[in-house]
N, C-alpha and C. Protein backbone atom coordinates (compact mmCIF):
# COMPACT_ATOMS: atom_id res chain seq x y z
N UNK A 1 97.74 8.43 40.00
CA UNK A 1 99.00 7.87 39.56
C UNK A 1 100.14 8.44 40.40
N UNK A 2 101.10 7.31 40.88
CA UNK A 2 102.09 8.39 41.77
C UNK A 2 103.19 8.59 40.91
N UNK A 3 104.10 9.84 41.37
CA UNK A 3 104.93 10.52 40.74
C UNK A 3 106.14 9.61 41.05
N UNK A 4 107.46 9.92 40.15
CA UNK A 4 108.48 9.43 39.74
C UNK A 4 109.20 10.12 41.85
N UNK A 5 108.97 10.54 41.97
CA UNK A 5 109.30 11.33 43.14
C UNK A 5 108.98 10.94 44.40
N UNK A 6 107.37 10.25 44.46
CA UNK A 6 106.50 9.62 45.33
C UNK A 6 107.25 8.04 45.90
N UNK A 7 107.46 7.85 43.95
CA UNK A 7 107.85 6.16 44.19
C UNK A 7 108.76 6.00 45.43
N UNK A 8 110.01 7.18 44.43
CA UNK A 8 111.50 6.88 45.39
C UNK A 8 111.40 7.56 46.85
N UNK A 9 110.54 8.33 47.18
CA UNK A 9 110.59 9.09 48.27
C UNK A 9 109.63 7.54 49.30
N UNK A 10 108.99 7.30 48.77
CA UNK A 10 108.17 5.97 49.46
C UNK A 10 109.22 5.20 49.51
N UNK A 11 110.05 4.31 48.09
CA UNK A 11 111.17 3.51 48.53
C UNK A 11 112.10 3.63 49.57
N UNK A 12 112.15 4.94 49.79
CA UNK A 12 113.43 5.27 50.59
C UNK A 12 113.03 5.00 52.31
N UNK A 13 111.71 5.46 52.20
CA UNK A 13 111.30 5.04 53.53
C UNK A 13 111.38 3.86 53.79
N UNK A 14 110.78 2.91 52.94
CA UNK A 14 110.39 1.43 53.22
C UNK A 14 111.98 1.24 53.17
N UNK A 15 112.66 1.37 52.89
CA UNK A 15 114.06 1.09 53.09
C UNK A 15 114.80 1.73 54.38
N UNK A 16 114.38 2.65 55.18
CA UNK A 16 115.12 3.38 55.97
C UNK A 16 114.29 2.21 56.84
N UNK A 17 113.03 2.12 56.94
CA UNK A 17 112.43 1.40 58.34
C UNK A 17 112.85 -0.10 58.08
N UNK A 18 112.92 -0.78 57.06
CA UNK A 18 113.50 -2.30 57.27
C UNK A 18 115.19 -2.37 58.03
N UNK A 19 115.95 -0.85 57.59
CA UNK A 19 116.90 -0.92 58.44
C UNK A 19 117.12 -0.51 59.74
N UNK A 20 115.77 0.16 60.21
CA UNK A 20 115.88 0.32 61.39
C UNK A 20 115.00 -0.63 62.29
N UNK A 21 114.07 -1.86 61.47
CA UNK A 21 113.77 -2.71 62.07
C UNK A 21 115.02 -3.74 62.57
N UNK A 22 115.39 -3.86 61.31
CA UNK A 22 116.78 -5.19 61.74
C UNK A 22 117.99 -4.80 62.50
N UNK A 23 117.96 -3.47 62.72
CA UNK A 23 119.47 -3.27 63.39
C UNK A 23 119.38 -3.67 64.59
N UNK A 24 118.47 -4.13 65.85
CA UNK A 24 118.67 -4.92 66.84
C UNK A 24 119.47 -6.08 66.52
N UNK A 25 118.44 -7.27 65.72
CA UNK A 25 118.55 -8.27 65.41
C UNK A 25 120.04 -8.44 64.82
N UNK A 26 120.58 -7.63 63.82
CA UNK A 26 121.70 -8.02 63.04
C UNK A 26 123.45 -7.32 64.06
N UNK A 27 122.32 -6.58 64.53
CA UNK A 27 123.55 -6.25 66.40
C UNK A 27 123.89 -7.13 66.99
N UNK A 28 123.26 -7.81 67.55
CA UNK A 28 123.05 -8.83 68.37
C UNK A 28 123.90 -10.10 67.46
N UNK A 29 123.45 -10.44 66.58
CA UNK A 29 124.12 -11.84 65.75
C UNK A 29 125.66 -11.23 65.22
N UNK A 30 125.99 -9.92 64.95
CA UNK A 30 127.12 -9.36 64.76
C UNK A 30 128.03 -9.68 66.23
N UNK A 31 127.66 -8.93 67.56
CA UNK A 31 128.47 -9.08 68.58
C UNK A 31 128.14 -10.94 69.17
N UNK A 32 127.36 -11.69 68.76
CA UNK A 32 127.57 -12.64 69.39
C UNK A 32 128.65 -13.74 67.97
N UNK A 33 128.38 -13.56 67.00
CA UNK A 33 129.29 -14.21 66.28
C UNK A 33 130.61 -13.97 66.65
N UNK A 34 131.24 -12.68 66.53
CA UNK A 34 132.49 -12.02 67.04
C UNK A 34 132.74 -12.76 68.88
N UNK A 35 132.32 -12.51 69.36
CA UNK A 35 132.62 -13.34 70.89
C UNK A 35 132.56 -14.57 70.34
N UNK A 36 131.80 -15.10 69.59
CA UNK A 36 132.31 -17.33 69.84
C UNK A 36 133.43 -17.18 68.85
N UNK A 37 133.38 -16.32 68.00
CA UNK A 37 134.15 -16.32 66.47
C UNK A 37 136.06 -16.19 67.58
N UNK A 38 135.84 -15.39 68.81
CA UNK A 38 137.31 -14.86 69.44
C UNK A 38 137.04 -16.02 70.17
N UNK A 39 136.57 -16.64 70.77
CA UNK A 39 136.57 -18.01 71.87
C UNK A 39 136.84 -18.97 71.51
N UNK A 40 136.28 -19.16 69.95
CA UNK A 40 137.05 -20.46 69.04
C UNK A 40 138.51 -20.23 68.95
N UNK A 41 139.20 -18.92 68.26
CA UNK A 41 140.58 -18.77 67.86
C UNK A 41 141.08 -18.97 69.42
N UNK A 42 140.85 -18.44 70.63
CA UNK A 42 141.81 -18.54 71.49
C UNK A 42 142.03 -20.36 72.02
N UNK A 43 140.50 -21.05 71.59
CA UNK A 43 140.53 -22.23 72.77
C UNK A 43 141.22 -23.45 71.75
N UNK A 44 140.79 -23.02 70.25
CA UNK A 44 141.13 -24.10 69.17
C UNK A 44 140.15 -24.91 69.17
N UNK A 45 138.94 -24.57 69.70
CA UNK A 45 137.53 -25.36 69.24
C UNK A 45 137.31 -24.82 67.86
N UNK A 46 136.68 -25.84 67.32
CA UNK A 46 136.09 -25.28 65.53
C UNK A 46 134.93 -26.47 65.63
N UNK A 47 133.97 -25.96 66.71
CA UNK A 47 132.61 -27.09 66.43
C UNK A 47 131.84 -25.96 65.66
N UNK A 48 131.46 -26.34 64.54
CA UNK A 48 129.89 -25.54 63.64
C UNK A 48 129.25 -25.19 64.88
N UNK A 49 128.43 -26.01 65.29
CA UNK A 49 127.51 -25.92 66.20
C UNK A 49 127.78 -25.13 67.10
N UNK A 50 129.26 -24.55 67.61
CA UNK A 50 129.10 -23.60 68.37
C UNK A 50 128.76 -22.29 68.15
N UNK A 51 129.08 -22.29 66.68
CA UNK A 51 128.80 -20.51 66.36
C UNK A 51 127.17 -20.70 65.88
N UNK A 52 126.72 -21.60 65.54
CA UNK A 52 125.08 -21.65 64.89
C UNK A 52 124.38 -21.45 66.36
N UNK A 53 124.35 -22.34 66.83
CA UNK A 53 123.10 -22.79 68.06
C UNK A 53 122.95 -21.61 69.02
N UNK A 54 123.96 -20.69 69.55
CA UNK A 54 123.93 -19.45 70.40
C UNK A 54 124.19 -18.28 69.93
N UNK A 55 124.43 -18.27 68.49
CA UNK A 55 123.94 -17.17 68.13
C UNK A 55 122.21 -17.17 67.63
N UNK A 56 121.72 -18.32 66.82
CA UNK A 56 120.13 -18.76 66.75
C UNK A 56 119.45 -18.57 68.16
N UNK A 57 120.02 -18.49 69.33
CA UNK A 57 119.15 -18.52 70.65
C UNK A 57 119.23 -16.98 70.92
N UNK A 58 120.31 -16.34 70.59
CA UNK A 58 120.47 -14.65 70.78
C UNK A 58 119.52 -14.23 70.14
N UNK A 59 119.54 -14.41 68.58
CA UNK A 59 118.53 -13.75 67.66
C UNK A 59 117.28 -14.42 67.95
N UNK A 60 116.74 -15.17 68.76
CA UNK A 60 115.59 -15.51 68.46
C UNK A 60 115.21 -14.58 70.18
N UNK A 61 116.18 -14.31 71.30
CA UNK A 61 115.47 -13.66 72.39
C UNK A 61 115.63 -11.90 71.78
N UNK A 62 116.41 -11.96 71.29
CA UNK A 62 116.13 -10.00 71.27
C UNK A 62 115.05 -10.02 69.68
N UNK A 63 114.63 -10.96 69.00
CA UNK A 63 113.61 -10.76 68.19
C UNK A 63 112.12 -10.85 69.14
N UNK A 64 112.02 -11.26 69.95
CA UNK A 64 111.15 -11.56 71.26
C UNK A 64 110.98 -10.14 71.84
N UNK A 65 112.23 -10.05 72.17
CA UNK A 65 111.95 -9.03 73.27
C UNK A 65 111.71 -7.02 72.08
N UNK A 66 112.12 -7.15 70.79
CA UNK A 66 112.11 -6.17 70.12
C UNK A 66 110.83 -6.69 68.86
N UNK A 67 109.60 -7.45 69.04
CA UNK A 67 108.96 -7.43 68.69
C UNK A 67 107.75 -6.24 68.40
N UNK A 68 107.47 -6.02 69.20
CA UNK A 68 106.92 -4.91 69.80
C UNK A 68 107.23 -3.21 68.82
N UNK A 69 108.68 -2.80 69.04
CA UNK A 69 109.14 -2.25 68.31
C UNK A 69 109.70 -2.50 67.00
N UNK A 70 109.49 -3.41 66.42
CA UNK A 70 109.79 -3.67 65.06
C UNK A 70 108.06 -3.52 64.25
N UNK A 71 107.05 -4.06 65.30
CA UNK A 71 105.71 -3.26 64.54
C UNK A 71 105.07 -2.24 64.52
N UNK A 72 105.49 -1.88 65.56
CA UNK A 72 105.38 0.02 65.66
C UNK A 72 105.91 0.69 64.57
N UNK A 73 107.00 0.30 64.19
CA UNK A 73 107.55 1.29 63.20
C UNK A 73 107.37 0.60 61.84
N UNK A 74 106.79 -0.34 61.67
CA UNK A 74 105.88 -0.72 60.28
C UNK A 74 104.72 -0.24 60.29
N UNK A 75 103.88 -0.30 61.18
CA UNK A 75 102.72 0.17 61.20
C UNK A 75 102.72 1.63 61.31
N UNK A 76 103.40 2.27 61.72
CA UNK A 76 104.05 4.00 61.74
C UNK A 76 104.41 4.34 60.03
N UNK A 77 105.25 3.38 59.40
CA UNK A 77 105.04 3.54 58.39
C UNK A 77 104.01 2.98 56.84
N UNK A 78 103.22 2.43 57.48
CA UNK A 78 101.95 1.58 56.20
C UNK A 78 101.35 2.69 56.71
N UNK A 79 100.93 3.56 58.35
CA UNK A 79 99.80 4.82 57.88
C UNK A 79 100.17 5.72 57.65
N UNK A 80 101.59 5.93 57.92
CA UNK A 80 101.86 7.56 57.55
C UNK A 80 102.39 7.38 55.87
N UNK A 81 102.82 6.29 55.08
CA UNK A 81 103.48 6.44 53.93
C UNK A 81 102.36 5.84 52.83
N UNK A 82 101.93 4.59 53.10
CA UNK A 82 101.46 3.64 52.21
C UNK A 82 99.93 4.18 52.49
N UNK A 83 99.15 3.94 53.35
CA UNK A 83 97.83 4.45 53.48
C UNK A 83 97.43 5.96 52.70
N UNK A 84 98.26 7.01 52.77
CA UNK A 84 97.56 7.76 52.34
C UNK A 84 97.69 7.62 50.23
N UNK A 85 98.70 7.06 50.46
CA UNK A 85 98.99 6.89 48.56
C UNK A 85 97.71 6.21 47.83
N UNK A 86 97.72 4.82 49.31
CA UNK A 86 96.25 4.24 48.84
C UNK A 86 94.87 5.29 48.63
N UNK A 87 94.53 6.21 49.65
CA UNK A 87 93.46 6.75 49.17
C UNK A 87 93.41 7.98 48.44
N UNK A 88 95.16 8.27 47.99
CA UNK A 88 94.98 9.10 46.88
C UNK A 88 95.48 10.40 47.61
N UNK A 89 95.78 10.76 48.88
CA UNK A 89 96.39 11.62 49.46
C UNK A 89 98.34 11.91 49.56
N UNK A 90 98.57 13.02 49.52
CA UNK A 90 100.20 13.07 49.13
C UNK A 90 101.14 13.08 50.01
């Protein structure tokens, strides 16, 4: 049975690594929204489509290129956190 201590000390991980998976991804859609978000106010364009379609092409190349490292550090944490709880180790 795990401890009241285990849970949150496990939560906290699975919570520290989902934020250190997404902080590429939510970098990237942060500084590219902000650049079309300042290119719209200066030019007086207001097409939707400009802030959707190139920021969707940003986040989909640095999710590409930070693939790699976004499963490393899940899989870093299912054996070092979740695996041993499974077989009963602390």
């Amino acid at each position: 049975m795990m401890s009241e201590g285990q849970f949150y000390d496990t939560l906290r991980q699975a919570m520290w690594t989902a934020v250190i998976s997404s902080t590429p991804i939510l970098t990237v859609a942060l500084v590219v929204g902000l650049s079309i978000g300042l290119f719209q106010a200066l030019t007086s364009v207001q097409e939707m489509t400009l802030t959707f379609v190139p920021k969707l092409a940003a986040i989909m190349v640095v999710f590409w290129m930070t693939m790699g490292f976004m499963t490393q550090t899940m899989l870093a944490f299912f054996h070092g956190h979740i695996i041993p709880l499974i077989i009963g180790g602390s």
